[in-house]
Protein backbone atom coordinates (compact mmCIF):
# COMPACT_ATOMS: atom_id res chain seq x y z
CA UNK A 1 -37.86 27.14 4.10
CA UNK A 2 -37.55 23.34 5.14
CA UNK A 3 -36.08 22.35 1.69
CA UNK A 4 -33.68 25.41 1.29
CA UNK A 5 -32.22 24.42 5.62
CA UNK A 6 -31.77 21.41 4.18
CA UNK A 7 -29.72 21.73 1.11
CA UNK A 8 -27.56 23.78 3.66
CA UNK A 9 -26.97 21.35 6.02
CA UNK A 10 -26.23 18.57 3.24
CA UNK A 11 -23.74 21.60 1.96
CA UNK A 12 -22.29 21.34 5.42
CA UNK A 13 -22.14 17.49 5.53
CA UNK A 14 -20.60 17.31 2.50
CA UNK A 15 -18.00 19.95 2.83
CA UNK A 16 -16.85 18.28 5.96
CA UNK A 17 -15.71 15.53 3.90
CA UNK A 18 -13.56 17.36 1.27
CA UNK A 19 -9.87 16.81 2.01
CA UNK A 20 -7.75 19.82 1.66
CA UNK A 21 -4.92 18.34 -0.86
CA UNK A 22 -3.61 21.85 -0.54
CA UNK A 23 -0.06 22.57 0.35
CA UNK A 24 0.53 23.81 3.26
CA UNK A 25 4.96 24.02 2.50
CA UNK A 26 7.11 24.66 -0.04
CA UNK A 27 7.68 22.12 -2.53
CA UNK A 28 10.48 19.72 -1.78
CA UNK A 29 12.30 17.57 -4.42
CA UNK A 30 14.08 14.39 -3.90
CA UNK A 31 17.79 14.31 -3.56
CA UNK A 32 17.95 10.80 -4.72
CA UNK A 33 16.59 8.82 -7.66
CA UNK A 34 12.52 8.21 -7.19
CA UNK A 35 13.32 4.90 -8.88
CA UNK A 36 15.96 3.46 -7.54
CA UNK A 37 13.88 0.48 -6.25
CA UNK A 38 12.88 -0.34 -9.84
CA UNK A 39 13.67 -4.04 -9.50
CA UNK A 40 11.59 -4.69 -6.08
CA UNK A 41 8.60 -3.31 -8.55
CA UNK A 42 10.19 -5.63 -11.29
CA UNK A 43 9.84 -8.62 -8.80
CA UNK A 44 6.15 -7.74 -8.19
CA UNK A 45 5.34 -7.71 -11.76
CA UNK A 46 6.84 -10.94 -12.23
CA UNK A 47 4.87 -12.28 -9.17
CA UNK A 48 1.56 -10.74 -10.68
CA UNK A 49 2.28 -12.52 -13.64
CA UNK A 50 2.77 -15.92 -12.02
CA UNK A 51 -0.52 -15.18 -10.13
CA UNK A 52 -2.42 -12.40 -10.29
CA UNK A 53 -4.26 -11.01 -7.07
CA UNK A 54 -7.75 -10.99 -7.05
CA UNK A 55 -9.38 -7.68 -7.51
CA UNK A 56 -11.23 -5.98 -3.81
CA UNK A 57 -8.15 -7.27 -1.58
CA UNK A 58 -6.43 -5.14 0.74
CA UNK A 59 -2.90 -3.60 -0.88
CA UNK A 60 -0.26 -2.49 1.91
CA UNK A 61 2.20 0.12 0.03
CA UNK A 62 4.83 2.17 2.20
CA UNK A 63 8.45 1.39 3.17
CA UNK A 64 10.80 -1.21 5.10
CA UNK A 65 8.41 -1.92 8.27
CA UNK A 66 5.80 -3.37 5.82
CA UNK A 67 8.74 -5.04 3.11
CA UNK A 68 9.97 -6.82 6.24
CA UNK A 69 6.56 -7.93 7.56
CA UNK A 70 6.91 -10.91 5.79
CA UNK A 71 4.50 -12.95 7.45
CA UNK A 72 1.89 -10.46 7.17
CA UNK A 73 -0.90 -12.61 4.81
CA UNK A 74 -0.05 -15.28 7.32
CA UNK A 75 -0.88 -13.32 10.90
CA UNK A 76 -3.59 -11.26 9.38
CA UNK A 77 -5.65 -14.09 7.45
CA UNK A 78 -8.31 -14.94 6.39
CA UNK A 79 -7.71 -10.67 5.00
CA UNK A 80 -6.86 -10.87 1.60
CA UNK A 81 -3.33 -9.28 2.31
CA UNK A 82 -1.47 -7.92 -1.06
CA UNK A 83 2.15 -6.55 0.64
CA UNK A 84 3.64 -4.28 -2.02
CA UNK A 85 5.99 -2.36 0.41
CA UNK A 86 9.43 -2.32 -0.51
CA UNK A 87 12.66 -1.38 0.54
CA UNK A 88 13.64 1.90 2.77
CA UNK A 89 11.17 3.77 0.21
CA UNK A 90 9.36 7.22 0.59
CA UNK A 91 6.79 8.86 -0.37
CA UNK A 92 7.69 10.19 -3.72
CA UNK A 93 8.91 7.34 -4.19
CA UNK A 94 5.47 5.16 -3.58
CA UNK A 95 3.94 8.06 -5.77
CA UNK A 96 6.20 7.26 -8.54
CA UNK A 97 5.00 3.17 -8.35
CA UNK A 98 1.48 4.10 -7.38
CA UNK A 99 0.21 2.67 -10.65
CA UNK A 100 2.77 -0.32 -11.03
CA UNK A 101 2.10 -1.00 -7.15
CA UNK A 102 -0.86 0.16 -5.88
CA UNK A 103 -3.98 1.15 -7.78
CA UNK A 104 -3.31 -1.51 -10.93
CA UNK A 105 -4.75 -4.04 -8.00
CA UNK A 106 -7.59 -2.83 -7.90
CA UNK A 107 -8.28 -3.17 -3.91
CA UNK A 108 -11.04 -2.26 -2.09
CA UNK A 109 -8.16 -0.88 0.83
CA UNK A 110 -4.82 0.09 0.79
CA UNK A 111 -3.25 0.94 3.91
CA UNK A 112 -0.04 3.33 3.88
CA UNK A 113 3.03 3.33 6.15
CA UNK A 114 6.15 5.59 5.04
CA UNK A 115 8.57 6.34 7.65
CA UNK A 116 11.60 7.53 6.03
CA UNK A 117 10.88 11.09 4.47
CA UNK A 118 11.85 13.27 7.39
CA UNK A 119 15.46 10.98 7.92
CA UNK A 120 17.24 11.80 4.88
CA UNK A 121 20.30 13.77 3.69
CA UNK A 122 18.28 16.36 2.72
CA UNK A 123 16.05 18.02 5.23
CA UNK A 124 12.17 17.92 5.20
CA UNK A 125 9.50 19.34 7.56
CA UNK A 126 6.91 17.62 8.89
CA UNK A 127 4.09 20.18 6.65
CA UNK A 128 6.61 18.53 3.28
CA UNK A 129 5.68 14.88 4.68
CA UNK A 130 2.20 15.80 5.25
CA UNK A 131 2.07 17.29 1.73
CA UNK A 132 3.74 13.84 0.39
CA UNK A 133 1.09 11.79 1.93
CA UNK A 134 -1.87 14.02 0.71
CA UNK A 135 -0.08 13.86 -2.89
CA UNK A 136 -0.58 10.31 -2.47
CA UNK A 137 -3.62 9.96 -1.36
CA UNK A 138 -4.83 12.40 -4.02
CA UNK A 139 -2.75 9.87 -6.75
CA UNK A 140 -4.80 7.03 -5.39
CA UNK A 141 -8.06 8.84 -5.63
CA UNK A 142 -7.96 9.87 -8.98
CA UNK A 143 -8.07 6.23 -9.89
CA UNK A 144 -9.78 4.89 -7.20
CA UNK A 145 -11.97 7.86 -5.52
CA UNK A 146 -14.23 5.78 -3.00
CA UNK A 147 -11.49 3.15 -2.04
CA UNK A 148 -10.80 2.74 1.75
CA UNK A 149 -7.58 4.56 2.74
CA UNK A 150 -5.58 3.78 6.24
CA UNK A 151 -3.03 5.97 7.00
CA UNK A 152 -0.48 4.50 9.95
CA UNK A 153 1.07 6.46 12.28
CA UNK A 154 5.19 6.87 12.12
CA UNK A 155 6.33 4.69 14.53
CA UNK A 156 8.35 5.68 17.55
CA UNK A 157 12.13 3.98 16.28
CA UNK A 158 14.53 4.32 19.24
CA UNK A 159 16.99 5.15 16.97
CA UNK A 160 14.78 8.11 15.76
CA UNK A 161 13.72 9.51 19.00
CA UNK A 162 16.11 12.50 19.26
CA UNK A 163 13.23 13.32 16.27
CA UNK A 164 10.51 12.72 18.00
CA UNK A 165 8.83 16.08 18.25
CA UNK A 166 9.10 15.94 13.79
CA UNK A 167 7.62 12.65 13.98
CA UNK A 168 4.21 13.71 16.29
CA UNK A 169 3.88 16.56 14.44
CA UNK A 170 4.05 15.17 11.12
CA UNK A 171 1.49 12.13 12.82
CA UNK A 172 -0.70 15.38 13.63
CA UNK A 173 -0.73 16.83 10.30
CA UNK A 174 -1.35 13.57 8.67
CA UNK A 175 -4.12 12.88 10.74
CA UNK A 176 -5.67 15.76 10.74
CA UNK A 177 -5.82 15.14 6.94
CA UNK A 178 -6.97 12.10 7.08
CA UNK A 179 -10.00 13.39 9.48
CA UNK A 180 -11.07 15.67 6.72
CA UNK A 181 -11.25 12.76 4.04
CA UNK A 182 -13.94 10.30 3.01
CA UNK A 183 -13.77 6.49 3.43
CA UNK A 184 -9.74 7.34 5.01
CA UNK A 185 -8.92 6.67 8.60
CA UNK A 186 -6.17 6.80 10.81
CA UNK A 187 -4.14 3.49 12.99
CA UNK A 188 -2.29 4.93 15.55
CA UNK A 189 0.71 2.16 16.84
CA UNK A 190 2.26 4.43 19.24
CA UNK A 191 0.09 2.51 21.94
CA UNK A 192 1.55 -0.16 22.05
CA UNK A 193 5.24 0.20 20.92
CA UNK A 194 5.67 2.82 24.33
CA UNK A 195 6.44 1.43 27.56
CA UNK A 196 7.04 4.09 30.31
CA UNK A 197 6.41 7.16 27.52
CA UNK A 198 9.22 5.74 25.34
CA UNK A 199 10.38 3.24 22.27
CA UNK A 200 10.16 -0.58 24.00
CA UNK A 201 13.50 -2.21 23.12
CA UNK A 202 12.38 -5.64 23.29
CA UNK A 203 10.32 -5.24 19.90
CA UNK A 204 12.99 -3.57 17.53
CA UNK A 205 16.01 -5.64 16.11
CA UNK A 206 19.16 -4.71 16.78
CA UNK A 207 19.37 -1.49 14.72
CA UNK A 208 16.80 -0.10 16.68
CA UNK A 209 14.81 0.46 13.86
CA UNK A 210 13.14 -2.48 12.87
CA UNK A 211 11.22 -4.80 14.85
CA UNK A 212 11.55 -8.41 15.59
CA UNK A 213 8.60 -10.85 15.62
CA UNK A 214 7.17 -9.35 18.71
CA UNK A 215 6.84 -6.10 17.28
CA UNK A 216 4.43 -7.61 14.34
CA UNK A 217 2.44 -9.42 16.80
CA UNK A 218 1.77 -6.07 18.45
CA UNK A 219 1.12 -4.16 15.06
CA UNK A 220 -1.12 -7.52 14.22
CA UNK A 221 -3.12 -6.92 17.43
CA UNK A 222 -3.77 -3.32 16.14
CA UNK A 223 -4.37 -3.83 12.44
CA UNK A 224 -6.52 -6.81 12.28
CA UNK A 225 -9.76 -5.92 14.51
CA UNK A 226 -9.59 -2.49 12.51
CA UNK A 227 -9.19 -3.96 8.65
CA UNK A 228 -11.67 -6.79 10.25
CA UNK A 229 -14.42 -4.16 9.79
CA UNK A 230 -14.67 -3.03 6.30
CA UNK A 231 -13.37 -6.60 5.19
């Protein structure tokens, strides 16, 4: 009786660790080109040539907040930083470079930030983004099945807040994912980008997009003490 209770609660405990890479939408194709930031992946490759990161470092993939963190190996060090975010990219399109730009690096963490799918031409729900981050996550896994994931919240972007209710419910979705997955966790910005409940202007450039140097000092104050952990 003792041995059979507990092969069902290891059944349990294990279950509660199998992510659902289900979708939970209808599929959603790209309206644009998945490649059509072939030469930022071209300039990788030619960096990896030059000098090849070491294997078990810590790979940041995703779109322009990371591309334009440029001092991110800098503000985060002694973490072995490996920034492979580039341009306004989505997630298809960091699917499509997964294995040029991700997984060849063989990283004991990659962290994920993509903030762009939900602010195209072509509309997409917040279920389609959550489905485009689990197909992701479920790329990465096939390769790499026990590496540590981070998935980062969307940010709140001033010039994105008539959106906002898309972007915490695609932040929900995601992380409610991510809660369901082994060795995958979830940073949450929001904290610290608000001031009275909305977007603080003083850390976004002027497109009200991006953010300026004190923006990265607040993301830095979030990300290090959490990557500091499993480094």
């Amino acid at each position: 009786m003792k041995k059979h209770f507990l092969l069902i609660l290891i059944a349990g405990l294990t279950s509660c660790h199998k992510p659902n890479y289900n979708s939970i939408d209808a599929p959603w194709e790209p309206d644009y080109k998945v490649d059509r930031s072939e030469n930022a992946i071209l300039n990788f490759e030619k960096q990896d040539t030059e000098k090849m990161p070491a294997p078990g470092g810590i790979v940041f993939t995703g779109s322009s907040s990371f591309t334009k963190w440029q001092a991110a190996a800098q503000d985060l060090a002694p973490l072995p930083i490996i920034n492979r975010g580039f341009g306004g990219s989505t997630l298809p399109e960091v699917i499509h470079y997964a294995d040029r730009a991700v997984t060849k690096y063989q990283a004991k963490t990659i962290v994920i930030y993509c903030e762009n799918d939900m602010f195209g031409k072509k509309k997409k729900t917040p279920e389609q983004v959550r489905d485009a981050y689990v197909a992701l996550t479920k790329k990465i896994r096939d390769k790499q099945p026990d590496v540590l994931l981070y998935g980062v919240s969307l940010k709140p972007s001033p010039s994105r807040w008539e959106r906002k209710e898309d972007v915490i419910k695609a932040n929900k979705l995601i992380r409610d994912f991510i809660e369901s997955d082994k060795n995958h966790e979830y940073i949450d910005v929001w904290p610290v980008m608000l001031k009275n409940g909305r977007p603080d202007g003083s850390i976004f450039t002027s497109d009200s997009l991006h953010m300026n140097e004190e923006g990265y000092r607040r993301w830095t104050q979030v990300f290090k003490p959490i990557l500091q952990k499993t480094a």
